[in-house]
C-alpha atoms as a PDB file:
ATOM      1  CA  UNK A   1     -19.140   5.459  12.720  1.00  0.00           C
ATOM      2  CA  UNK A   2     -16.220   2.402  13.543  1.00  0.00           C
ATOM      3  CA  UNK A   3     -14.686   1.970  16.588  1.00  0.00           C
ATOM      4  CA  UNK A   4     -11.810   3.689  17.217  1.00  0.00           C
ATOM      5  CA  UNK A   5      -9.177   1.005  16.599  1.00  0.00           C
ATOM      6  CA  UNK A   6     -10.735   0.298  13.239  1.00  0.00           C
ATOM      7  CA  UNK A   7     -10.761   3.723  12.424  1.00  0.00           C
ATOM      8  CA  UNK A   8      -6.979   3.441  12.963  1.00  0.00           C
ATOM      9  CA  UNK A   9      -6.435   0.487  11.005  1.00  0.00           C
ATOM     10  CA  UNK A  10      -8.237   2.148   8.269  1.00  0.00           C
ATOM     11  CA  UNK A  11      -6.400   5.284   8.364  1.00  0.00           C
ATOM     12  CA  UNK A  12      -3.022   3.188   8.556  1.00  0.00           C
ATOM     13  CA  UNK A  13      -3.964   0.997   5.268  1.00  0.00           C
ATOM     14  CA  UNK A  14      -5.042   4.294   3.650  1.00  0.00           C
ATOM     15  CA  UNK A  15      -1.399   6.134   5.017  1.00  0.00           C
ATOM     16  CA  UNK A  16       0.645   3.199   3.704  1.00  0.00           C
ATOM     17  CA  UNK A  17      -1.122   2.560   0.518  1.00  0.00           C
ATOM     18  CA  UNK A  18      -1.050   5.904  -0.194  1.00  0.00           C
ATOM     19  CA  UNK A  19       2.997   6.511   0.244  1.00  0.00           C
ATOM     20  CA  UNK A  20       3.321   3.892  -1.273  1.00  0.00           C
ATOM     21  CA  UNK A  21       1.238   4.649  -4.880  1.00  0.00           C
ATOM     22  CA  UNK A  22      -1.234   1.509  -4.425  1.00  0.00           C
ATOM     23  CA  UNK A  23      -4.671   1.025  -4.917  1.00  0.00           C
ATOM     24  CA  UNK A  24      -7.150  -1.352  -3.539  1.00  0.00           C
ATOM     25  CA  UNK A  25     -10.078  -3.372  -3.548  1.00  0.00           C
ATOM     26  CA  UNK A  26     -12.690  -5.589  -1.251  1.00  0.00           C
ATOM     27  CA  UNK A  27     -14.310  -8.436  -1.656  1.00  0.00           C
ATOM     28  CA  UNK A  28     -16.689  -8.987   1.079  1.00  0.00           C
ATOM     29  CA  UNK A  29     -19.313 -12.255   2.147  1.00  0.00           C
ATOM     30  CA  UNK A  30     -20.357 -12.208   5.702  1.00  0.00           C
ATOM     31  CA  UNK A  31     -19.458  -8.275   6.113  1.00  0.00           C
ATOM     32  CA  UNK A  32     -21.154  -6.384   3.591  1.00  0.00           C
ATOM     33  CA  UNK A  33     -18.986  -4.092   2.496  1.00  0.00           C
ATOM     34  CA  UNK A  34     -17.825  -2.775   6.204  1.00  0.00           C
ATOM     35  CA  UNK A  35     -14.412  -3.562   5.001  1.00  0.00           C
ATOM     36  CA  UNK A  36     -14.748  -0.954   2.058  1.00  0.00           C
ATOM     37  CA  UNK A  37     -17.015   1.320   4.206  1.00  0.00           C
ATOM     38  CA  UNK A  38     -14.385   1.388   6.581  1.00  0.00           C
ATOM     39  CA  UNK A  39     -11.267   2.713   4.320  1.00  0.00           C
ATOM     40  CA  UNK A  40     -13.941   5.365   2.411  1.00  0.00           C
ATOM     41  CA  UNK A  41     -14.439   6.650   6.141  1.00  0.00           C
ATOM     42  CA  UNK A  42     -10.748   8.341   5.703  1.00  0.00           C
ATOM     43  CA  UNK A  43     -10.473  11.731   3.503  1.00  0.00           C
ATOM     44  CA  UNK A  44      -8.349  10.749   0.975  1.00  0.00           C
ATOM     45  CA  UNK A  45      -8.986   6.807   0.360  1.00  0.00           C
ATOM     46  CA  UNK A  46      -9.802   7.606  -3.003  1.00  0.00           C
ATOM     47  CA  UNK A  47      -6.723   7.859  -3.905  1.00  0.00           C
ATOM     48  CA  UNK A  48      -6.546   4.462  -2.963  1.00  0.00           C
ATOM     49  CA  UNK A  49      -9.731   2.658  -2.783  1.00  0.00           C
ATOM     50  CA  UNK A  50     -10.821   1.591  -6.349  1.00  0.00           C
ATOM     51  CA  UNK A  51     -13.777  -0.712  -5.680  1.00  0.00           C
ATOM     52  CA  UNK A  52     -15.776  -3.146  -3.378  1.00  0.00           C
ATOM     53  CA  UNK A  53     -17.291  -6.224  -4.487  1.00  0.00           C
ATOM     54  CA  UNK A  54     -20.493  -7.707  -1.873  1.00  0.00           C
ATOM     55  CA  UNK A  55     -20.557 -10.834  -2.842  1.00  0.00           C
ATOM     56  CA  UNK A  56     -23.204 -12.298  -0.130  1.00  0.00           C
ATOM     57  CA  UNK A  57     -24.740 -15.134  -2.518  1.00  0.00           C
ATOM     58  CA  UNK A  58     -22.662 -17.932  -4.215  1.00  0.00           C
ATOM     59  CA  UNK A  59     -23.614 -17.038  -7.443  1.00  0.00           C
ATOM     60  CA  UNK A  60     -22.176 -13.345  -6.926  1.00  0.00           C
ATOM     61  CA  UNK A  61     -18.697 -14.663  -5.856  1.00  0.00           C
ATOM     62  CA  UNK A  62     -18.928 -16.594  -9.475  1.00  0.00           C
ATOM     63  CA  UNK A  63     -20.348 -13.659 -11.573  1.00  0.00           C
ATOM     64  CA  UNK A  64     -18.449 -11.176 -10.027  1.00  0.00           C
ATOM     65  CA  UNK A  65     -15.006 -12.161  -8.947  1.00  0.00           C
ATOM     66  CA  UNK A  66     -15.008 -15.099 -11.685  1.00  0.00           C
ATOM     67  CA  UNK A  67     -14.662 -18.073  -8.543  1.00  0.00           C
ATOM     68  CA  UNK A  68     -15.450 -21.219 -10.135  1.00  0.00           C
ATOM     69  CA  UNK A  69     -18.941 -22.664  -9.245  1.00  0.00           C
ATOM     70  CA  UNK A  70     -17.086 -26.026  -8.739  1.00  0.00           C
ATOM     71  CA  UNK A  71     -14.283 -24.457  -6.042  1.00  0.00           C
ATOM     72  CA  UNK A  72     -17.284 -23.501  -4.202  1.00  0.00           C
ATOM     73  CA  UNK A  73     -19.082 -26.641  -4.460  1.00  0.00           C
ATOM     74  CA  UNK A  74     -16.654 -28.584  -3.799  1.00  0.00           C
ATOM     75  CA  UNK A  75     -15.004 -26.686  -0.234  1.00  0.00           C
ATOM     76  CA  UNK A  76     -18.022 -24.624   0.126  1.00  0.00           C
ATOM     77  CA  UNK A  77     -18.289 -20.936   0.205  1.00  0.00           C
ATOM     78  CA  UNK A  78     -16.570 -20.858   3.876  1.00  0.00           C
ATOM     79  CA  UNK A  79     -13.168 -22.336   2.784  1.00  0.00           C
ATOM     80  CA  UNK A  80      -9.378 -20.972   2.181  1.00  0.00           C
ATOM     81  CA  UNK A  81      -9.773 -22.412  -1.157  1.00  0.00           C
ATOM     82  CA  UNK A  82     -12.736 -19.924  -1.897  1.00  0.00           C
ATOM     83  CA  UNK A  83     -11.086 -17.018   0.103  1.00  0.00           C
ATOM     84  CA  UNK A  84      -7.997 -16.698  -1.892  1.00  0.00           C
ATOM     85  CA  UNK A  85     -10.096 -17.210  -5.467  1.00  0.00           C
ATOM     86  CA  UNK A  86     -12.116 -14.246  -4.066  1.00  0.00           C
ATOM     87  CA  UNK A  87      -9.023 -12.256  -3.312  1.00  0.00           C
ATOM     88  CA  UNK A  88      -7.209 -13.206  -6.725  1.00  0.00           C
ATOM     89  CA  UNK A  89     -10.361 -12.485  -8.468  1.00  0.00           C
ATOM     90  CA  UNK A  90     -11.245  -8.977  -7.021  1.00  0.00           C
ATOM     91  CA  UNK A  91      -7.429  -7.744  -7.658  1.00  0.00           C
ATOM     92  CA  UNK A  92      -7.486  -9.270 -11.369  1.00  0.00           C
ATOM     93  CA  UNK A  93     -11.016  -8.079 -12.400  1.00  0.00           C
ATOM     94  CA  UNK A  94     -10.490  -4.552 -10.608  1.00  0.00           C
ATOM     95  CA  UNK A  95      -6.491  -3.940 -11.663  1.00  0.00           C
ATOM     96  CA  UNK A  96      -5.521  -2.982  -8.172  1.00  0.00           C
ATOM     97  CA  UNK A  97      -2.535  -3.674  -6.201  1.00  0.00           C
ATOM     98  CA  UNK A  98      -3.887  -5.361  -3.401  1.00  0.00           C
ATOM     99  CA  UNK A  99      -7.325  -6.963  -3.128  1.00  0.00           C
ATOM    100  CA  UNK A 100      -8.580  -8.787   0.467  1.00  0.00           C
ATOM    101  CA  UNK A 101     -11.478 -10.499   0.735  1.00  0.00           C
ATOM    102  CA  UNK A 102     -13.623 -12.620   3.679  1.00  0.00           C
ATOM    103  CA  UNK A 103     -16.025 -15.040   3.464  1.00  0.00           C
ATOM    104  CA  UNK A 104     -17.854 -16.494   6.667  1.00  0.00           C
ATOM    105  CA  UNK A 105     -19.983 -17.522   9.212  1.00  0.00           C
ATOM    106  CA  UNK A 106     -21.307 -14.876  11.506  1.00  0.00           C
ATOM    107  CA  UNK A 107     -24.431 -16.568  12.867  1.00  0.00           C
ATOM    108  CA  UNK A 108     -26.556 -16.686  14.587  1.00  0.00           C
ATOM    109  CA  UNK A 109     -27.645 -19.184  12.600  1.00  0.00           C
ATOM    110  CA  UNK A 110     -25.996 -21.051   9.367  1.00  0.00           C
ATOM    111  CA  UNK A 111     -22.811 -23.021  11.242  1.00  0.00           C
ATOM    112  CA  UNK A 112     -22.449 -26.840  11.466  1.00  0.00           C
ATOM    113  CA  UNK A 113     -19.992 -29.381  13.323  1.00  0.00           C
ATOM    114  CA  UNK A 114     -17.649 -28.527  10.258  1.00  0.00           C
ATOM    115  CA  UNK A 115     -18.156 -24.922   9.966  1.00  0.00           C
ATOM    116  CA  UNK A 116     -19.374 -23.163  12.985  1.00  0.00           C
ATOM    117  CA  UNK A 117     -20.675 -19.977  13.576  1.00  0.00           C
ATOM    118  CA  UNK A 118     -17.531 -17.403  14.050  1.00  0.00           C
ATOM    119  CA  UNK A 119     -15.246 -19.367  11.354  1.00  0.00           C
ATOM    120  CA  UNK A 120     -14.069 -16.385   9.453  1.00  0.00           C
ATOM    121  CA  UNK A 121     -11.332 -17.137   5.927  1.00  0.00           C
ATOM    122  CA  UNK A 122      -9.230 -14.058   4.566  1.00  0.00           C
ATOM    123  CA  UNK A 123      -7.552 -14.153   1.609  1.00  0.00           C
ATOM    124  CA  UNK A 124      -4.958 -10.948   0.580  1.00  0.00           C
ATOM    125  CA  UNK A 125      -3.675 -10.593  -2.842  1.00  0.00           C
ATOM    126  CA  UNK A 126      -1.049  -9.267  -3.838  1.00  0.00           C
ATOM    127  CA  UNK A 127       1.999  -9.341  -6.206  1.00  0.00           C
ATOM    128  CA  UNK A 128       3.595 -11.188  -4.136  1.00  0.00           C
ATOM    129  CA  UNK A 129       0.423 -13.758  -4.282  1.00  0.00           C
ATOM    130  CA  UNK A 130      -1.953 -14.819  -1.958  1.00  0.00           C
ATOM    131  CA  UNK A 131      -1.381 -14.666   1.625  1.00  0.00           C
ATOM    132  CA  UNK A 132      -4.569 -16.619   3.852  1.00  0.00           C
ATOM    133  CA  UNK A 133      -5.753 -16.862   7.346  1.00  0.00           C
ATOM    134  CA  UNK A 134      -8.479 -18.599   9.277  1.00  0.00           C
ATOM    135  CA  UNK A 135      -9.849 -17.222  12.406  1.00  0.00           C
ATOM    136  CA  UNK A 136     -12.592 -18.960  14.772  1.00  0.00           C
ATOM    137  CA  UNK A 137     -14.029 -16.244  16.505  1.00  0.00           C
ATOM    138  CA  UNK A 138     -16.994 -17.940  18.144  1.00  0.00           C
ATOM    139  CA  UNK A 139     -20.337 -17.436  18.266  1.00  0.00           C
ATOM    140  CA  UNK A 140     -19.739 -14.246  19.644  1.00  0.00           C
ATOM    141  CA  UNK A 141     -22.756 -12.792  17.930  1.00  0.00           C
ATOM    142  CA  UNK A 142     -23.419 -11.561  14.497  1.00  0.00           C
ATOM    143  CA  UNK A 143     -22.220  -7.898  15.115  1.00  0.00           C
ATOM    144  CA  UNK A 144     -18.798  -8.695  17.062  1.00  0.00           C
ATOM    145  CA  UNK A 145     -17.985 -11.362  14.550  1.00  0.00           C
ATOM    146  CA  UNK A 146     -18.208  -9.149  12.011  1.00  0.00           C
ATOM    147  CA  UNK A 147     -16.154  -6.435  13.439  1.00  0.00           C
ATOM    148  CA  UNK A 148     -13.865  -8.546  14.378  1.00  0.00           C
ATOM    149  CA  UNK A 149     -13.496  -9.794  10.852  1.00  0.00           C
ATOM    150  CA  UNK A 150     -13.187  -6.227   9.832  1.00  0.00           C
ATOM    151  CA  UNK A 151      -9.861  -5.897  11.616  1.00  0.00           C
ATOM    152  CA  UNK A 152      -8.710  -8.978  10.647  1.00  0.00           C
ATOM    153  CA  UNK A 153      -9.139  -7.540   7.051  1.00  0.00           C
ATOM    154  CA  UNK A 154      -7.704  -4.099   7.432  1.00  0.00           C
ATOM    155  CA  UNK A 155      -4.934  -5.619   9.215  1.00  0.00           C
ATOM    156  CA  UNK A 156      -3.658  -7.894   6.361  1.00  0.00           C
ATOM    157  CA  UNK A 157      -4.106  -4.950   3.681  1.00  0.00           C
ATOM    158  CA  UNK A 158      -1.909  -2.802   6.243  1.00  0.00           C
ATOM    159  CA  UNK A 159       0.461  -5.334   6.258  1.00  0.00           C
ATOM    160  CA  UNK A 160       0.815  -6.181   2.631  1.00  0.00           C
ATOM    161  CA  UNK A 161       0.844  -2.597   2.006  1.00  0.00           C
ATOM    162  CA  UNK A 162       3.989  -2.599   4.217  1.00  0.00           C
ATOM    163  CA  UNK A 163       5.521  -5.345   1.773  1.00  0.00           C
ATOM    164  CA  UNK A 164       4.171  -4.234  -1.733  1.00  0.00           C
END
């Protein structure tokens, strides 16, 4: 269903979080859930994998992960501010160890000067707190940005599953 390497990095964050007795959740703009789709791929992730929140619309990211409507307005939905309030928000509101989240741009349309098309925020909570990171990818096309932003994902769960 994924590309191999995905598949990996699933598997990996499954391994890891699994050893290690954590759970986890998603909360996912500009992907759709690929990010949770992903990790229920492996046998076994439900052991770890309590939830994913798709929160395309503002309103959901407010209503479901409890980001304030004035965090939004006033960085915008595509912001590091928003990304780790969507990350604190899923682990809170789901109980889980470690929560991820992405919120972003994947075209074709929708970018601006500010914001183009391919800017992609994480966010990765944990109990350590709230790690961040910012990728331009390009307008590389809807599909490849969001895959891209897929491994991006998977790659900071594996690595605070590492550190929990």
């Amino acid at each position: 269903m994924f590309p191999e390497d995905i598949q990996a990095l699933a598997d990996a964050v499954i391994g890891a979080a699994t050893a290690r007795g954590l759970t986890v959740a998603t909360a996912e703009s500009c992907t759709g859930g690929l990010v949770a789709a992903a990790l229920t791929a492996v046998p076994g992730s439900s052991a770890v994998v309590d939830r994913g929140f798709v929160t395309y619309s503002n309103a959901a990211k407010t209503q479901m992960l409890g980001v304030p409507a004035e965090l939004i307005d006033r960085n915008g939905a595509v912001s590091e501010p928003v990304a780790r309030a969507m990350a604190a928000g899923a682990r809170d509101l789901a109980g889980v160890d470690l929560a991820v989240s992405i919120t972003g741009i994947a075209g074709p349309g929708g970018g601006s000067a500010d914001k183009p098309v391919g800017l992609v925020h994480f966010g990765c909570a944990s109990p350590q707190g709230v790690a961040h990171a910012v990728h331009r990818f390009g307008d590389l096309g809807r599909d490849t940005v969001r895959l891209a932003s897929v491994r991006v994902a998977l790659q900071m769960l594996l690595d605070a599953a590492g550190s929990s």
